[in-house]
PDB file of N, CA and C in Angstrom:
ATOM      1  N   UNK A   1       0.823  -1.189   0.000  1.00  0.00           N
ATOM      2  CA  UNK A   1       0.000   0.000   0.000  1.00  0.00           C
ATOM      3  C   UNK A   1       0.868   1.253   0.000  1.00  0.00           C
ATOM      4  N   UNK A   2       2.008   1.523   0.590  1.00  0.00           N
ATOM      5  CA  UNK A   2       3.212   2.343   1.147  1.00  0.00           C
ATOM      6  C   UNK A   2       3.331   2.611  -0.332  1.00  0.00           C
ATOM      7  N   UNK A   3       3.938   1.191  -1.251  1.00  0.00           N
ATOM      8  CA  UNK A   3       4.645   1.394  -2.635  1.00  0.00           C
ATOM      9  C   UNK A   3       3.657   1.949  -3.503  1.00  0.00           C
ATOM     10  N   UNK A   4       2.375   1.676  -2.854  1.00  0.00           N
ATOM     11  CA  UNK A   4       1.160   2.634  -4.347  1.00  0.00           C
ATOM     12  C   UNK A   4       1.653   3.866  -4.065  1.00  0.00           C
ATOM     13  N   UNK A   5       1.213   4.121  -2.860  1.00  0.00           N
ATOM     14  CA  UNK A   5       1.264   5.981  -2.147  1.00  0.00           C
ATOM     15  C   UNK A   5       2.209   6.819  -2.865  1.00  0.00           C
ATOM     16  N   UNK A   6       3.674   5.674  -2.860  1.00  0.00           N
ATOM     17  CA  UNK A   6       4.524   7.055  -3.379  1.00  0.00           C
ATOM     18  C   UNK A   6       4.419   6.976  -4.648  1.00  0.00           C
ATOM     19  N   UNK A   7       4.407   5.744  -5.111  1.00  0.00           N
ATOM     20  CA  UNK A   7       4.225   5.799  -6.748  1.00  0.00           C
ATOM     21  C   UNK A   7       3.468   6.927  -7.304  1.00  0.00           C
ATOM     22  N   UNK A   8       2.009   6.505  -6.405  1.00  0.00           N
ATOM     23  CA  UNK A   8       1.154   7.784  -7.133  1.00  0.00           C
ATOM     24  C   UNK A   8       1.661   9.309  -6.839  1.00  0.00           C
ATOM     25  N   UNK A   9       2.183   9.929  -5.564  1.00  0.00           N
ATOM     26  CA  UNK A   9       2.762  10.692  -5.260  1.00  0.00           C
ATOM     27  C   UNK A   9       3.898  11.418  -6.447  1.00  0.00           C
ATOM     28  N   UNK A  10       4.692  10.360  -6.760  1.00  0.00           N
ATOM     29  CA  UNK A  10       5.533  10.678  -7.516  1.00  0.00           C
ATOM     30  C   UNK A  10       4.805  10.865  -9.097  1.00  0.00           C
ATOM     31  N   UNK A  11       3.976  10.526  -9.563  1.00  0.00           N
ATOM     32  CA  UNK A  11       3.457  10.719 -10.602  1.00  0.00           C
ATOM     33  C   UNK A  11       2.990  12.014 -10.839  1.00  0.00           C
ATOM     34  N   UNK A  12       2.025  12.282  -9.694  1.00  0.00           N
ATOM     35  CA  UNK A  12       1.650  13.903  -9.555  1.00  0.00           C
ATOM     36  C   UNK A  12       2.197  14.752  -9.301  1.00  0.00           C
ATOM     37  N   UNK A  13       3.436  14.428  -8.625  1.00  0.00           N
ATOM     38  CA  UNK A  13       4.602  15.561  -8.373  1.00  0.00           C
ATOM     39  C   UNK A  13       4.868  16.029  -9.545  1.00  0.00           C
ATOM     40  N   UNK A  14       5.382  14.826 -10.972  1.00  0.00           N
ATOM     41  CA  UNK A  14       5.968  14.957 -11.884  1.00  0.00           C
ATOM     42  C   UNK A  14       5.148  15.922 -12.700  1.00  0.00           C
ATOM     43  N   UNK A  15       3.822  15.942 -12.502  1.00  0.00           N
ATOM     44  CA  UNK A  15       2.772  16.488 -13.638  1.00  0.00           C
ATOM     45  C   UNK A  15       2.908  17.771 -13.155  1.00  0.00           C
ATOM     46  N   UNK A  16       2.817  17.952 -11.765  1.00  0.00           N
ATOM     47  CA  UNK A  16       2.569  19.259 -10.864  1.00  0.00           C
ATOM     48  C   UNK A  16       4.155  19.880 -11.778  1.00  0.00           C
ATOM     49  N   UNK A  17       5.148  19.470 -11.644  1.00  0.00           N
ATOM     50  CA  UNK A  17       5.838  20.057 -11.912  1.00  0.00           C
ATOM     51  C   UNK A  17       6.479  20.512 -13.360  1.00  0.00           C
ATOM     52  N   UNK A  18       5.579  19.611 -14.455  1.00  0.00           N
ATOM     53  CA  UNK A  18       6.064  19.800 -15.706  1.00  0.00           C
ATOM     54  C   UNK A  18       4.789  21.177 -15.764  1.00  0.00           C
ATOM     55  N   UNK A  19       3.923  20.914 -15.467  1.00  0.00           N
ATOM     56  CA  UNK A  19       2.810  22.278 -15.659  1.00  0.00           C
ATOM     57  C   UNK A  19       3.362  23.399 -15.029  1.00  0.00           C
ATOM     58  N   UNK A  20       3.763  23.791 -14.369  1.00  0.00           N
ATOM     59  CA  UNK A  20       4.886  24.756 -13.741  1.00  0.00           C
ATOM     60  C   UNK A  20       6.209  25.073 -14.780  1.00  0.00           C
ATOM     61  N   UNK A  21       6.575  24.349 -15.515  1.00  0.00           N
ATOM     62  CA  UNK A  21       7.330  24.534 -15.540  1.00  0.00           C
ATOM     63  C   UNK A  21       6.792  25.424 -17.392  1.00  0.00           C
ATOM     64  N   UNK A  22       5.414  24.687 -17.755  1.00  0.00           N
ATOM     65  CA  UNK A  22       5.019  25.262 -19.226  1.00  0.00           C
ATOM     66  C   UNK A  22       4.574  26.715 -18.813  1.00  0.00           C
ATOM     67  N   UNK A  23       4.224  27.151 -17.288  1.00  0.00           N
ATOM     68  CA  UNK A  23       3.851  28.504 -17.197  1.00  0.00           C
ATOM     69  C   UNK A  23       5.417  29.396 -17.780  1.00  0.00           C
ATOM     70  N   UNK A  24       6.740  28.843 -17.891  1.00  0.00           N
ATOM     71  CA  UNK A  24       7.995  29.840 -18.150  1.00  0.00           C
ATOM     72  C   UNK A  24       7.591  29.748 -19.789  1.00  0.00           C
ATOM     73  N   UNK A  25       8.972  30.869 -20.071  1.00  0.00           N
ATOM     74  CA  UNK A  25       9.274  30.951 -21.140  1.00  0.00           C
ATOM     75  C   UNK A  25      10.040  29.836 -22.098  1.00  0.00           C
ATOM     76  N   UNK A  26       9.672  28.888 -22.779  1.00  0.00           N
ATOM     77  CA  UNK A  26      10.122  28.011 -23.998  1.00  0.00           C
ATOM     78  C   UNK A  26      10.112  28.092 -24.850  1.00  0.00           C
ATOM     79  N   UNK A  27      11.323  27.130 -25.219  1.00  0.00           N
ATOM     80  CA  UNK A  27      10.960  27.468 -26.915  1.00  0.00           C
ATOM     81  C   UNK A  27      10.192  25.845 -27.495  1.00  0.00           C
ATOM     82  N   UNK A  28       9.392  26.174 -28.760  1.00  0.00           N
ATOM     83  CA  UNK A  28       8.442  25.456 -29.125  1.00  0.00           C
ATOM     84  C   UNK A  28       8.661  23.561 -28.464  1.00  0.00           C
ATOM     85  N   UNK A  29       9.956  23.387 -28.954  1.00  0.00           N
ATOM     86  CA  UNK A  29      10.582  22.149 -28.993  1.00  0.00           C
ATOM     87  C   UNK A  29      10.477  21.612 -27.646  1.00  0.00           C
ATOM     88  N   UNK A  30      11.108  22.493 -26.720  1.00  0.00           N
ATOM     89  CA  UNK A  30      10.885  22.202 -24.778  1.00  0.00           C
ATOM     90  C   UNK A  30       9.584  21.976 -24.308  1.00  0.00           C
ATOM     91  N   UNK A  31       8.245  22.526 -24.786  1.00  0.00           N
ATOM     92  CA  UNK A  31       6.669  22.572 -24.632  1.00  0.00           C
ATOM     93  C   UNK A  31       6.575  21.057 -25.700  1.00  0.00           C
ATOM     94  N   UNK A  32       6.585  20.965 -26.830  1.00  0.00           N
ATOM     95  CA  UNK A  32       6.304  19.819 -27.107  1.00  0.00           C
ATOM     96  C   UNK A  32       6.750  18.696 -25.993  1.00  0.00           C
ATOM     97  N   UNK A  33       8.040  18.442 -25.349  1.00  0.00           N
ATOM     98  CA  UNK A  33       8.565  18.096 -24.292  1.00  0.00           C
ATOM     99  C   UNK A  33       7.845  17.923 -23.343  1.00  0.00           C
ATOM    100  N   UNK A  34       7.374  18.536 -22.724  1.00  0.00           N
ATOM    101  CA  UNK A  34       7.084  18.746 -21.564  1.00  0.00           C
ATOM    102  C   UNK A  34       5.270  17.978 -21.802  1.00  0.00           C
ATOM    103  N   UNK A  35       4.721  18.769 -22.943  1.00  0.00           N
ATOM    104  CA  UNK A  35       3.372  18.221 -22.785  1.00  0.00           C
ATOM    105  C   UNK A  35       3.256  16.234 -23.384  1.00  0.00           C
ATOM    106  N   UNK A  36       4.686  15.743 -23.799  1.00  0.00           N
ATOM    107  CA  UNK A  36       4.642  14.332 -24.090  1.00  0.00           C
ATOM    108  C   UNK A  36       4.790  13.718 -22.651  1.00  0.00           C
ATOM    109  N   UNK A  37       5.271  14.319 -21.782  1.00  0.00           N
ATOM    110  CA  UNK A  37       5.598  14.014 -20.418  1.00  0.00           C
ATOM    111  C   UNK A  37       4.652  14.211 -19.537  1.00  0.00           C
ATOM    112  N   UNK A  38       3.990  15.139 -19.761  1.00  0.00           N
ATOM    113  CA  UNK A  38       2.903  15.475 -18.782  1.00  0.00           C
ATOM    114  C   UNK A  38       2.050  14.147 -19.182  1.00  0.00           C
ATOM    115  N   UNK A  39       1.242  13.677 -20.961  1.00  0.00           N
ATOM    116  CA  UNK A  39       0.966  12.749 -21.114  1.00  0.00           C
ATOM    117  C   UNK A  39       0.927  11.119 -20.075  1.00  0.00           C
ATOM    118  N   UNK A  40       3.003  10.987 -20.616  1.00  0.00           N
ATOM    119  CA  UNK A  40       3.256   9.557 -20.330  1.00  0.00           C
ATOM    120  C   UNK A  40       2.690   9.481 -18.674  1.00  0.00           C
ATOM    121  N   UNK A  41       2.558  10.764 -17.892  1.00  0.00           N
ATOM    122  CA  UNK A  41       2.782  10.738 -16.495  1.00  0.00           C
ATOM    123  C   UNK A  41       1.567  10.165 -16.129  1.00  0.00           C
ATOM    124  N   UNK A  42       0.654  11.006 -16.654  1.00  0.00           N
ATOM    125  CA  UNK A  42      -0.926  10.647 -16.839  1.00  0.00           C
ATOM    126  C   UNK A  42      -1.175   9.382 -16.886  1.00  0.00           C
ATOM    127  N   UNK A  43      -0.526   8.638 -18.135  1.00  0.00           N
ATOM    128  CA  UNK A  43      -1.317   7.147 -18.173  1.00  0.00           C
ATOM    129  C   UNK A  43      -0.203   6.486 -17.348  1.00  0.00           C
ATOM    130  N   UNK A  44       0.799   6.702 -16.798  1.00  0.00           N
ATOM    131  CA  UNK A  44       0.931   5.540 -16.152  1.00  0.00           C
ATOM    132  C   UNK A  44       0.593   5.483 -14.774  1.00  0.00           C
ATOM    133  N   UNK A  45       0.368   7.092 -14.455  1.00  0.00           N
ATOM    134  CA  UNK A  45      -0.645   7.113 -13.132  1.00  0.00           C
ATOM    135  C   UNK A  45      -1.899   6.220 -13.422  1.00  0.00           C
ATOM    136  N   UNK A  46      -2.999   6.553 -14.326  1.00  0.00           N
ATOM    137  CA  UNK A  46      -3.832   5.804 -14.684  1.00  0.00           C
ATOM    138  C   UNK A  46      -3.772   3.899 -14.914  1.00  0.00           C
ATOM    139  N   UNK A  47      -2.480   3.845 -15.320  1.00  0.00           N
ATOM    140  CA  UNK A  47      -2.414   2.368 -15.280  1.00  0.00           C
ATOM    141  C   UNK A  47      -1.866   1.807 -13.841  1.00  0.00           C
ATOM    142  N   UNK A  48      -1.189   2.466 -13.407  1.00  0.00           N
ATOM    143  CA  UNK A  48      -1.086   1.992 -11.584  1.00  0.00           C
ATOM    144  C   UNK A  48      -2.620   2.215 -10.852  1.00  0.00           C
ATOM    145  N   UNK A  49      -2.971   3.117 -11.248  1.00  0.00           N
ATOM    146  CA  UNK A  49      -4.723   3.255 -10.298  1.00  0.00           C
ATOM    147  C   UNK A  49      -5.876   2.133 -10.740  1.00  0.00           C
ATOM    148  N   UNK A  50      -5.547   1.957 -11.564  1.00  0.00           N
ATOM    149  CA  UNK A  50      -6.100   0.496 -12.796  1.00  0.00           C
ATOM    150  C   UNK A  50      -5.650  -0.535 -11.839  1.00  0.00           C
ATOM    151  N   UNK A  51      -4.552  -1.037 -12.115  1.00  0.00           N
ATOM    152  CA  UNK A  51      -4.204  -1.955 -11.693  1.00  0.00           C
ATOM    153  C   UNK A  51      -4.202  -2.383 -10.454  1.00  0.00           C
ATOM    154  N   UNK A  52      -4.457  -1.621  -9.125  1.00  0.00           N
ATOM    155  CA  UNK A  52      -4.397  -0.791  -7.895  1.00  0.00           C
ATOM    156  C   UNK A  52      -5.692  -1.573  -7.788  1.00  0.00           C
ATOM    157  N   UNK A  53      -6.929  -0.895  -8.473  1.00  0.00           N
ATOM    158  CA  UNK A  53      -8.053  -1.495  -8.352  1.00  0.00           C
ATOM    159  C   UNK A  53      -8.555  -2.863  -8.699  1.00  0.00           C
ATOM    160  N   UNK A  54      -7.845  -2.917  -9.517  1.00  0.00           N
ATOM    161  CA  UNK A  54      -7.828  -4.935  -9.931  1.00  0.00           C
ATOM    162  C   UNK A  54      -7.868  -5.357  -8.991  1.00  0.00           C
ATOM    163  N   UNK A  55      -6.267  -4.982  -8.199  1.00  0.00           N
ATOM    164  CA  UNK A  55      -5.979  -5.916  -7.103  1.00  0.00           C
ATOM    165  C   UNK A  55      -6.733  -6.067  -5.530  1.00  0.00           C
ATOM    166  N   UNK A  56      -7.846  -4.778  -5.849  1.00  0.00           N
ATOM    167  CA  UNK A  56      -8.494  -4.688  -4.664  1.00  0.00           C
ATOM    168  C   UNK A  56      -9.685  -5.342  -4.875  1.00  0.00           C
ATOM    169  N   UNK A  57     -10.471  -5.625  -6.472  1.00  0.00           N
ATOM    170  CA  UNK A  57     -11.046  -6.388  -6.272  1.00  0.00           C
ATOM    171  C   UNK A  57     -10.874  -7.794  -6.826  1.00  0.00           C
ATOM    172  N   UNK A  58      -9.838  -8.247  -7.273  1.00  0.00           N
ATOM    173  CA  UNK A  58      -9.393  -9.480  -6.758  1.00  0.00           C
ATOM    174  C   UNK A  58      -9.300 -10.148  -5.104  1.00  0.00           C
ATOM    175  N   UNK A  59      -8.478  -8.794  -4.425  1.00  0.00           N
ATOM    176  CA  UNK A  59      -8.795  -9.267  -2.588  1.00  0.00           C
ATOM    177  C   UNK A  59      -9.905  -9.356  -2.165  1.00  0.00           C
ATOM    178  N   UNK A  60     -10.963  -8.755  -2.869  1.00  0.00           N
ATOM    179  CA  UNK A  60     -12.231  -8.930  -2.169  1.00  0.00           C
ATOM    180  C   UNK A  60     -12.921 -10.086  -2.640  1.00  0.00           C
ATOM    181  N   UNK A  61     -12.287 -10.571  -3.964  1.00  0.00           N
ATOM    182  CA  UNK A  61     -13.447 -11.580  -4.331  1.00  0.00           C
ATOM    183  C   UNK A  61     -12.762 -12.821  -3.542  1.00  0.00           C
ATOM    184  N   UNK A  62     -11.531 -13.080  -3.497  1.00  0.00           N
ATOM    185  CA  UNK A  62     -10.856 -14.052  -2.669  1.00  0.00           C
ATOM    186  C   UNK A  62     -11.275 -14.256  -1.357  1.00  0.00           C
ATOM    187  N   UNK A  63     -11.249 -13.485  -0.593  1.00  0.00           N
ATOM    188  CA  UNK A  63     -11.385 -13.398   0.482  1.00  0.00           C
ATOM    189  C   UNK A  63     -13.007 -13.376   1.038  1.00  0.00           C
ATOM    190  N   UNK A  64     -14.113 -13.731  -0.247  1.00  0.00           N
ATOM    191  CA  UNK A  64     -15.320 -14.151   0.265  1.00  0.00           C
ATOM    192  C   UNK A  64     -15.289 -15.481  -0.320  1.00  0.00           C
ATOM    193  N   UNK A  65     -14.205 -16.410  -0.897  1.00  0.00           N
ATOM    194  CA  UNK A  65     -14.664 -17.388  -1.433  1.00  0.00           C
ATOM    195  C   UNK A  65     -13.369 -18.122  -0.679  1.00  0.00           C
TER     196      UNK A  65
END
């Protein structure tokens, strides 16, 4: 549970901080950058919260049968 927390933690840090970082001045090439990253950050938050939930209801179905 510890290893979801930071995972997800660290995912949103990463987003929190690439969006911060598109409020400066770039040039075109660094913003393309940044918004492929903001992306990848997204789905693999989304695929840990996915998977996160599998496993919770996998424990639940186990644990009534």
């Amino acid at each position: 549970m510890i290893d979801f927390q930071v995972q997800v933690l660290g995912h949103r840090r990463n987003i929190e901080r690439y969006c911060g970082l598109l409020a400066t001045e770039l040039t075109d090439l660094q913003r393309q950058y940044l918004h492929k990253r903001i992306a990848v950050e997204h789905f693999q938050l989304e695929r840990l919260e996915k998977s996160w939930a599998e496993q919770q209801a996998y424990s639940r179905s186990s644990a009534t049968h």
